[in-house]
Structure formats: structure tokens, C-alpha cells
Protein backbone atom coordinates (compact mmCIF):
# COMPACT_ATOMS: atom_id res chain seq x y z
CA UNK A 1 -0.48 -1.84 12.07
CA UNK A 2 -3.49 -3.99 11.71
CA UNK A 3 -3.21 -7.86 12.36
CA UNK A 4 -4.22 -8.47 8.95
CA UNK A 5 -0.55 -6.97 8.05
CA UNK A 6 1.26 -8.59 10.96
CA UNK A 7 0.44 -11.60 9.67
CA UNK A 8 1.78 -10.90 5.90
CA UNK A 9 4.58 -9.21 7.32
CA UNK A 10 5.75 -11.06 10.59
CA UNK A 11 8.81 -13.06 8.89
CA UNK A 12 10.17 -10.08 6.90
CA UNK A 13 12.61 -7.94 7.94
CA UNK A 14 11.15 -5.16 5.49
CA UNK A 15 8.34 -5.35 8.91
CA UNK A 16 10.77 -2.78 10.34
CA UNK A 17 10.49 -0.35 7.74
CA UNK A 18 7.21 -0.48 7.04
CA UNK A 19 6.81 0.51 10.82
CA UNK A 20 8.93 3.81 10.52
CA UNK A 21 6.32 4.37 6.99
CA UNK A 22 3.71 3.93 9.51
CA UNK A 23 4.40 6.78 11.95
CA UNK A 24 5.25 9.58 8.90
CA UNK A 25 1.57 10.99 8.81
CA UNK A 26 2.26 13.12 5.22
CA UNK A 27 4.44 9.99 3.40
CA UNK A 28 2.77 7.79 1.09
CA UNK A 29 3.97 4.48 1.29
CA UNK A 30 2.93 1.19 -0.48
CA UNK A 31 4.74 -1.86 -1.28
CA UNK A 32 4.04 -4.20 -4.75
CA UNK A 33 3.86 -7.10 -5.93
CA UNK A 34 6.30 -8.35 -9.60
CA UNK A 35 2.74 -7.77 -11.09
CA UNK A 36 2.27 -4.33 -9.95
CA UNK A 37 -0.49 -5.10 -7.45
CA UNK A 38 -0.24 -3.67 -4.45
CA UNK A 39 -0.03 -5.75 -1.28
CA UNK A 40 1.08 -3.00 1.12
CA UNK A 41 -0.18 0.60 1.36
CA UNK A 42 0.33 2.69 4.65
CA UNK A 43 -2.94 4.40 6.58
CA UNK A 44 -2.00 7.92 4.32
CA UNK A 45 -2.13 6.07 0.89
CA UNK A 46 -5.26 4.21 2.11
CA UNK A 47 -7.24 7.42 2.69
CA UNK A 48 -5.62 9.43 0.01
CA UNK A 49 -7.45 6.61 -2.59
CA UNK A 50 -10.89 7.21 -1.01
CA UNK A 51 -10.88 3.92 1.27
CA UNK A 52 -11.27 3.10 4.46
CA UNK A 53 -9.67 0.11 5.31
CA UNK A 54 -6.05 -1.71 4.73
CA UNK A 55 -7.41 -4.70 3.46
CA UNK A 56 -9.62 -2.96 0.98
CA UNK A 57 -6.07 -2.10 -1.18
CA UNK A 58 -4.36 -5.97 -1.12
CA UNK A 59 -4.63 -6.86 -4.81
CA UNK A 60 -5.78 -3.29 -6.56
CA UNK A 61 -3.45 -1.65 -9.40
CA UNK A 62 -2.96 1.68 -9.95
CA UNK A 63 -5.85 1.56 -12.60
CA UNK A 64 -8.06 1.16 -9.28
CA UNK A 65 -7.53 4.60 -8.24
CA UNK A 66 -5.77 6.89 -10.82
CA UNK A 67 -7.03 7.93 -14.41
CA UNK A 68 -4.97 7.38 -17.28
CA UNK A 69 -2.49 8.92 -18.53
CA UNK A 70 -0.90 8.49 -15.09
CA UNK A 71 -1.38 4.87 -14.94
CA UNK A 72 -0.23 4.48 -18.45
CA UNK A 73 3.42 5.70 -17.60
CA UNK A 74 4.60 2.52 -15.32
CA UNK A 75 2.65 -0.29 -17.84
């Protein structure tokens, strides 16, 4: 986990989980926000959107990566 997450995640005890998401290379994992922005995404989502780095996906919806109709069905 980068220290860019440790330090959004240090006081949470959802830290632990996100850990064990961490080490499952074929689970895509990503945490959101009430607004449906993403603030969370584990390495696998990260490169399964085309990017590179973790920070890169703090603030993005899923209208940043996926075509509707498929974004349409969670609105």
C-alpha cells in the first residue's frame, strides 16, 4: 500500500481489510465515497481502468472509465 493510502486510511479499522483486498491479485476492489466517487481502488482495479497510479483514481466516477449504459444502472 502506497503512503498516499496509509495516510487516508491509518485511523480506520476498514485499513485491515483493505490489506487482505491488497494481496488477492484477480479481485477488484474499490471503496466510495456517499457521492459515488471513488476514494479507494486496489492495484487490480487501478490497472484494469488503464492507469498507472493509485492516486490517479481518488475522486473519478464510474463515468471516468466505463461507457454508458453500464454507468447508467447505479445513477
Amino acid at each position: 500500500m502506497s503512503k498516499f493510502w496509509e495516510n487516508k486510511l491509518e485511523n480506520l479499522p476498514i485499513k485491515h481489510l483493505v490489506e487482505v483486498f491488497d494481496l488477492m491479485p484477480d479481485v477488484l476492489f474499490w471503496i466510495k465515497d456517499l457521492n459515488g466517487r471513488l476514494i479507494y481502488a486496489n492495484k487490480v482495479y487501478i490497472e484494469r481502468v488503464g492507469l498507472k497510479f493509485p492516486h490517479q483514481i481518488h475522486g473519478k466516477t464510474d463515468k471516468s472509465f466505463f461507457p454508458p449504459p453500464s454507468t447508467t444502472v447505479h445513477d
